[in-house]
PDB file of N, CA and C in Angstrom:
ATOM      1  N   UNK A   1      94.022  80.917  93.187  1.00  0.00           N
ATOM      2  CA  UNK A   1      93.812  82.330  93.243  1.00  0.00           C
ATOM      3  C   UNK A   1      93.087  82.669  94.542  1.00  0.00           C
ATOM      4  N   UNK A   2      93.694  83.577  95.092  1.00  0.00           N
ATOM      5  CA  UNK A   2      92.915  84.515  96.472  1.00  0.00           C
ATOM      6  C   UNK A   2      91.579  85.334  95.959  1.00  0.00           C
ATOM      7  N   UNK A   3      90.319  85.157  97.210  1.00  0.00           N
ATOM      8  CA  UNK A   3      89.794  86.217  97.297  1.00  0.00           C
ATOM      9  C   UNK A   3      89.468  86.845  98.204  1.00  0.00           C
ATOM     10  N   UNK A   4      88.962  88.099  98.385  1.00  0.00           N
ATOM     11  CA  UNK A   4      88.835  88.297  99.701  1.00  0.00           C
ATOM     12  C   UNK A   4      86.828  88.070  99.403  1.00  0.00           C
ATOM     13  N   UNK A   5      86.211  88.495 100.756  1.00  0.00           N
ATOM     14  CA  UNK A   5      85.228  88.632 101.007  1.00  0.00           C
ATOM     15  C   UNK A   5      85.082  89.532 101.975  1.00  0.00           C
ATOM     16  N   UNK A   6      84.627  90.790 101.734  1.00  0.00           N
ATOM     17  CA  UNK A   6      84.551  91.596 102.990  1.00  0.00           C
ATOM     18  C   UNK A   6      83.547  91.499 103.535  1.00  0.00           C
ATOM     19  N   UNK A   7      83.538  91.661 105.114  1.00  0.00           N
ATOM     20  CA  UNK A   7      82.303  91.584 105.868  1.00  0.00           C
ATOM     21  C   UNK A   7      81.728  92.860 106.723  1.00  0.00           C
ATOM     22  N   UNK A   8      80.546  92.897 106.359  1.00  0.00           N
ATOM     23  CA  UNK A   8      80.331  94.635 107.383  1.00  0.00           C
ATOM     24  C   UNK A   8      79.878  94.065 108.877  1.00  0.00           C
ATOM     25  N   UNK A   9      79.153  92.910 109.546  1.00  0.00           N
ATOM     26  CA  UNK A   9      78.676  92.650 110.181  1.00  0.00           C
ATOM     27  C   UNK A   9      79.449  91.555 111.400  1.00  0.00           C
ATOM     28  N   UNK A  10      80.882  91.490 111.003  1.00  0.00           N
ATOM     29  CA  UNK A  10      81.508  90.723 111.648  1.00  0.00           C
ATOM     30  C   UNK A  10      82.506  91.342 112.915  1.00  0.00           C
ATOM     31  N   UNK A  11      81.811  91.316 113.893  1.00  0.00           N
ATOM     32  CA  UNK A  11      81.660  92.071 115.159  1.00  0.00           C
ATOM     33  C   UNK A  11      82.403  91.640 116.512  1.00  0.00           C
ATOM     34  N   UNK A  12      82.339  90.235 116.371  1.00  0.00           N
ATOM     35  CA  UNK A  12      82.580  89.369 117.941  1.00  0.00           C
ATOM     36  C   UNK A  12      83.006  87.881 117.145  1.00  0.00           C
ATOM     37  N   UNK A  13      84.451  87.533 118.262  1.00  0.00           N
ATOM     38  CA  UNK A  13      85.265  86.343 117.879  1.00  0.00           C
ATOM     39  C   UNK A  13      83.778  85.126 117.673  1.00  0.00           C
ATOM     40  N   UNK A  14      83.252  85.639 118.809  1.00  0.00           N
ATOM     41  CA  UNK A  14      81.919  84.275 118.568  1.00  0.00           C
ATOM     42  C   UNK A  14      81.391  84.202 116.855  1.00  0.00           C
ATOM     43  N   UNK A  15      81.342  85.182 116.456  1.00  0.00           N
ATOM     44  CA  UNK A  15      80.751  85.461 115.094  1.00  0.00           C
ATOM     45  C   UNK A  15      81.791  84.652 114.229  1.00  0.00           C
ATOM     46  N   UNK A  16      82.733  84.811 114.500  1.00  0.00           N
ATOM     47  CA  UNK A  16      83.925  84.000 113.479  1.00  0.00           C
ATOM     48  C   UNK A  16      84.099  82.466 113.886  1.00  0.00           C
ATOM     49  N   UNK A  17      83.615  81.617 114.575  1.00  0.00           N
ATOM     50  CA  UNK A  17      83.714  80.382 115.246  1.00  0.00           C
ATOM     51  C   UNK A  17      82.355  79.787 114.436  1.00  0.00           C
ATOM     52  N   UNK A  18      81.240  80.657 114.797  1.00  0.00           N
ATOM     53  CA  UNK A  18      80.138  80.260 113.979  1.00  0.00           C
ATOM     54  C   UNK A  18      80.193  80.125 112.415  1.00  0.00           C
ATOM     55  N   UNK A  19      81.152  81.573 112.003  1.00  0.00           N
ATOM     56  CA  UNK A  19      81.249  81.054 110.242  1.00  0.00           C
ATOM     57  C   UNK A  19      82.488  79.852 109.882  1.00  0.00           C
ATOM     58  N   UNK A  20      83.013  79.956 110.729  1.00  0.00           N
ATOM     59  CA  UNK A  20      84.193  78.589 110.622  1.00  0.00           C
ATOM     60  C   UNK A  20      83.305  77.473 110.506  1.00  0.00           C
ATOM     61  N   UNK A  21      82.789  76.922 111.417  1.00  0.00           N
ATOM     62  CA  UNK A  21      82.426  75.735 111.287  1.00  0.00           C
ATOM     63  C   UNK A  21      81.227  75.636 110.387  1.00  0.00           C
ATOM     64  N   UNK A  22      80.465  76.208 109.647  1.00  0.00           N
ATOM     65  CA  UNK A  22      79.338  76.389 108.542  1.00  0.00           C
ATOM     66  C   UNK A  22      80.744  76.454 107.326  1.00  0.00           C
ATOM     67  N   UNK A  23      81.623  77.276 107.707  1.00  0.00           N
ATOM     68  CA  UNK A  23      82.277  77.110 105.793  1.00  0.00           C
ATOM     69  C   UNK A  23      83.165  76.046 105.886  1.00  0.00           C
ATOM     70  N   UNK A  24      83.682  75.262 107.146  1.00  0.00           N
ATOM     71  CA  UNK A  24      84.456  74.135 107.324  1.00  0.00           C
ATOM     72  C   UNK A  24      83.220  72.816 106.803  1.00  0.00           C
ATOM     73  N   UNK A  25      81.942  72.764 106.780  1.00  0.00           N
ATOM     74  CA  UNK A  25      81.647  71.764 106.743  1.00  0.00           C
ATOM     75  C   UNK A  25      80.905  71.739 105.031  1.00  0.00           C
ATOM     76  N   UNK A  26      81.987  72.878 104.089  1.00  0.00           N
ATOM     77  CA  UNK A  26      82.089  72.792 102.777  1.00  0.00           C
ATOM     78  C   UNK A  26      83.387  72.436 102.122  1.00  0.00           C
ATOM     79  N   UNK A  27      83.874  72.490 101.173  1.00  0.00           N
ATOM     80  CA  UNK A  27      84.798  72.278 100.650  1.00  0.00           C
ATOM     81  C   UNK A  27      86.121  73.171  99.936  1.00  0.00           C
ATOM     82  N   UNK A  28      84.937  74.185 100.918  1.00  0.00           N
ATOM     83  CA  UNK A  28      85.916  75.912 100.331  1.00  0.00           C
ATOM     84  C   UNK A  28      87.380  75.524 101.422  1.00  0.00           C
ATOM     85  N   UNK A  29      88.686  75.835 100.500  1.00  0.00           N
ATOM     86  CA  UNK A  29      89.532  75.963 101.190  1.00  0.00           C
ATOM     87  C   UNK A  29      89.647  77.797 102.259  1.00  0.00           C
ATOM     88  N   UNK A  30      89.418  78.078 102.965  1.00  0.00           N
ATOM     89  CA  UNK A  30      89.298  79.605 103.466  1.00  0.00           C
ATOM     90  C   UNK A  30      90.232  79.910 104.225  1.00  0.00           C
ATOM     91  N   UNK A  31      90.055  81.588 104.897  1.00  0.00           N
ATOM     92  CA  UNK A  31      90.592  81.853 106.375  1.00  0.00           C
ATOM     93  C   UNK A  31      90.068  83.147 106.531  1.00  0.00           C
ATOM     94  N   UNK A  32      89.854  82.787 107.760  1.00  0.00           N
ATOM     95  CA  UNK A  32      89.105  84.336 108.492  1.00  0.00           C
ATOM     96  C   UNK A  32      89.737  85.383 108.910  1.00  0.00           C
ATOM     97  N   UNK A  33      90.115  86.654 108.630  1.00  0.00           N
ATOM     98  CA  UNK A  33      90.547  87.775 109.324  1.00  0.00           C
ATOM     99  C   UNK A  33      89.703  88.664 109.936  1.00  0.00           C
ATOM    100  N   UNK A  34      89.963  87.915 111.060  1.00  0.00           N
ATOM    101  CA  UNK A  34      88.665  88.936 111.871  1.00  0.00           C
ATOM    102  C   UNK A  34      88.924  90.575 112.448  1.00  0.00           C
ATOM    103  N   UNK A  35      90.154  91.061 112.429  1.00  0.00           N
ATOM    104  CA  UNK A  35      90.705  92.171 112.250  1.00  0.00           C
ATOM    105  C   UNK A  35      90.408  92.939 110.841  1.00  0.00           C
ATOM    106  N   UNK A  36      90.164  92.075 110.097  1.00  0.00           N
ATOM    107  CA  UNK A  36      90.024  92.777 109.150  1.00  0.00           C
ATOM    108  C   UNK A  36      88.630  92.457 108.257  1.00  0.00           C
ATOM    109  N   UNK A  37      87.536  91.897 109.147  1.00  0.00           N
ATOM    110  CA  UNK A  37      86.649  91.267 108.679  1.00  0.00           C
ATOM    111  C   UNK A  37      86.016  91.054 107.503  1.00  0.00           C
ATOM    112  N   UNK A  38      86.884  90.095 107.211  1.00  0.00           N
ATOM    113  CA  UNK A  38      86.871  89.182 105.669  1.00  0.00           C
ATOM    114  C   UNK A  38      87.379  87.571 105.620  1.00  0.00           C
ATOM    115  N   UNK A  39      86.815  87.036 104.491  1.00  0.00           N
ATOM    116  CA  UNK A  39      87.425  85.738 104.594  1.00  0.00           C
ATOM    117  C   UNK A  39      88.067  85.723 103.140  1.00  0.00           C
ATOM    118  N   UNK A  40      89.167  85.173 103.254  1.00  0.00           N
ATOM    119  CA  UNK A  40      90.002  84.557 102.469  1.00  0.00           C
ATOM    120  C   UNK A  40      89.775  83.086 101.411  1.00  0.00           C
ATOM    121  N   UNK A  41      89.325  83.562 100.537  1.00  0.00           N
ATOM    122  CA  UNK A  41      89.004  82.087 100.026  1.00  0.00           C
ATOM    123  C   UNK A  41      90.025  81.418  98.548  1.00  0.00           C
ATOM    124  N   UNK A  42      90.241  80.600  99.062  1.00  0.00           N
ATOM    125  CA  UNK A  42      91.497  80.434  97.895  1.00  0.00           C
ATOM    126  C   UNK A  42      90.930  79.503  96.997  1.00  0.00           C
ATOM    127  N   UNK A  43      90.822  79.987  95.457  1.00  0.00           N
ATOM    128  CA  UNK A  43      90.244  78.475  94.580  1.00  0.00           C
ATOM    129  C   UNK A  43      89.294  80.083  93.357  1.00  0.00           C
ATOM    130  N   UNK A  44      88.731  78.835  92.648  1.00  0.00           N
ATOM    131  CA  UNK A  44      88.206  79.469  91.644  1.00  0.00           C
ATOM    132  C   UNK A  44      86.799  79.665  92.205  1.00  0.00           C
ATOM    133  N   UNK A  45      85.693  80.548  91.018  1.00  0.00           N
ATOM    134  CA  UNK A  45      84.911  81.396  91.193  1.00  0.00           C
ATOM    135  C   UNK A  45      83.505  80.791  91.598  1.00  0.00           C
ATOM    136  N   UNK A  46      83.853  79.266  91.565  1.00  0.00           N
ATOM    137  CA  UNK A  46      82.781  78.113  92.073  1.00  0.00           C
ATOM    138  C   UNK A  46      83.065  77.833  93.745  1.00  0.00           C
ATOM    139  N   UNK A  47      84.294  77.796  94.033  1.00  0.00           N
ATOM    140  CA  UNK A  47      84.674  78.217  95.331  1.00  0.00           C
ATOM    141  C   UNK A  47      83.987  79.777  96.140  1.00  0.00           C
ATOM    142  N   UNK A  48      84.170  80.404  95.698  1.00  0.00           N
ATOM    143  CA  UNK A  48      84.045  82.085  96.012  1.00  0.00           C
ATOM    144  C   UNK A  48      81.928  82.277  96.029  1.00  0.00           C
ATOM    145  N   UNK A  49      81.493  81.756  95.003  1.00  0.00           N
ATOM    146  CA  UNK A  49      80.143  81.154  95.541  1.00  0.00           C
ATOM    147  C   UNK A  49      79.506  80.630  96.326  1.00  0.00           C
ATOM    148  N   UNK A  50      80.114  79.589  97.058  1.00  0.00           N
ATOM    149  CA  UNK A  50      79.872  78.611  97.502  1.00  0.00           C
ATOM    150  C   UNK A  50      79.926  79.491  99.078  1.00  0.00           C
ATOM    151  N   UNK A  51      81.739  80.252  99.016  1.00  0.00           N
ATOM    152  CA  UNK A  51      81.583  80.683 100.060  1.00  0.00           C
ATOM    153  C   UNK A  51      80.608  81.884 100.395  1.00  0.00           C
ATOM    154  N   UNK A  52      80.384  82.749  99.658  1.00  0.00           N
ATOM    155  CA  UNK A  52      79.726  83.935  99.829  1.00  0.00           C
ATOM    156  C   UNK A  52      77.693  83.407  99.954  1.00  0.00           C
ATOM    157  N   UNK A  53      77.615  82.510  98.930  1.00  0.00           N
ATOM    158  CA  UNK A  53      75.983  81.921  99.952  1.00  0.00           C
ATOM    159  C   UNK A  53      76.182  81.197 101.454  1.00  0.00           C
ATOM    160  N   UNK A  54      77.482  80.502 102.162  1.00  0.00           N
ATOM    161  CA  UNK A  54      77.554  80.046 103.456  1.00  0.00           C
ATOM    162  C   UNK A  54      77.426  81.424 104.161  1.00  0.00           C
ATOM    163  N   UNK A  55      78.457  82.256 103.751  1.00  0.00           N
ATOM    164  CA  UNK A  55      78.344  83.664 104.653  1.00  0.00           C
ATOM    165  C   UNK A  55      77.199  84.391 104.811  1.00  0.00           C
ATOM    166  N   UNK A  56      76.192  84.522 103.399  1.00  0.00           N
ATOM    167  CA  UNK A  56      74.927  85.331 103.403  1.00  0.00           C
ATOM    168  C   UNK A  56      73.816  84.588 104.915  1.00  0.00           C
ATOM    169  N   UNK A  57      74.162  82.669 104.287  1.00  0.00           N
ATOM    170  CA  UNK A  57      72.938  82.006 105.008  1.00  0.00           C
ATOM    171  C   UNK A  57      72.855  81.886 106.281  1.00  0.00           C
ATOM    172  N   UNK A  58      74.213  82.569 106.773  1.00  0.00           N
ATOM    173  CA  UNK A  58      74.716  82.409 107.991  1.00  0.00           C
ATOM    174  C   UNK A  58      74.341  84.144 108.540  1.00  0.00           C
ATOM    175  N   UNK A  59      73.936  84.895 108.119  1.00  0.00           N
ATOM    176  CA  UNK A  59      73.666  86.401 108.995  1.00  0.00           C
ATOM    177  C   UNK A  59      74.472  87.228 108.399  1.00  0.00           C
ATOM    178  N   UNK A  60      75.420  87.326 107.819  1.00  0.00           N
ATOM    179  CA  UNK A  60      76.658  87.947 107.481  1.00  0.00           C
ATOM    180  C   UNK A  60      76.162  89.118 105.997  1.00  0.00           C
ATOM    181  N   UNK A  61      76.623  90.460 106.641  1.00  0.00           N
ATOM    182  CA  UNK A  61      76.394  91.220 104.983  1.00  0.00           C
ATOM    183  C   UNK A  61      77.673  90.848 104.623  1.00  0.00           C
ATOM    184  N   UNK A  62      77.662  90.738 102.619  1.00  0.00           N
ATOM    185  CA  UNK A  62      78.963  91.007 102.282  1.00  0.00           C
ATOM    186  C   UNK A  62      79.081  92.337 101.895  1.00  0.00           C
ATOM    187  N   UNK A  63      80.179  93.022 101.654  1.00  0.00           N
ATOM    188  CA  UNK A  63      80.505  94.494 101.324  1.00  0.00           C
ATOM    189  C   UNK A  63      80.569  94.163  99.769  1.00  0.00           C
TER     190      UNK A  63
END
């Protein structure tokens, strides 16, 4: 199952390189739309956790 994660604070490609490699060095399968600033996280609701505390610990509001 897809989720999204919307982001209010995701501003500059640099910003998306930095959350790549913090949610790459978890086990969340993801993907970033930085056009549409959100990440994509595919998996269940232990996944979608996991990703949304990497995004918080990392600077990021979620919407």
């Amino acid at each position: 199952m897809k989720n999204i994660i919307l982001l209010k604070n995701l501003n500059e490609e640099e910003q998306c390189k930095v959350l790549e490699r913090a949610l790459s060095e978890t086990r969340v399968d993801f993907e970033i739309n930085f056009a549409k600033k959100c990440v994509i996280v595919e998996g269940n609701s232990d996944m979608v956790a996991i990703a949304r505390k990497v995004v918080s610990d990392n600077g990021f509001m979620i919407i």
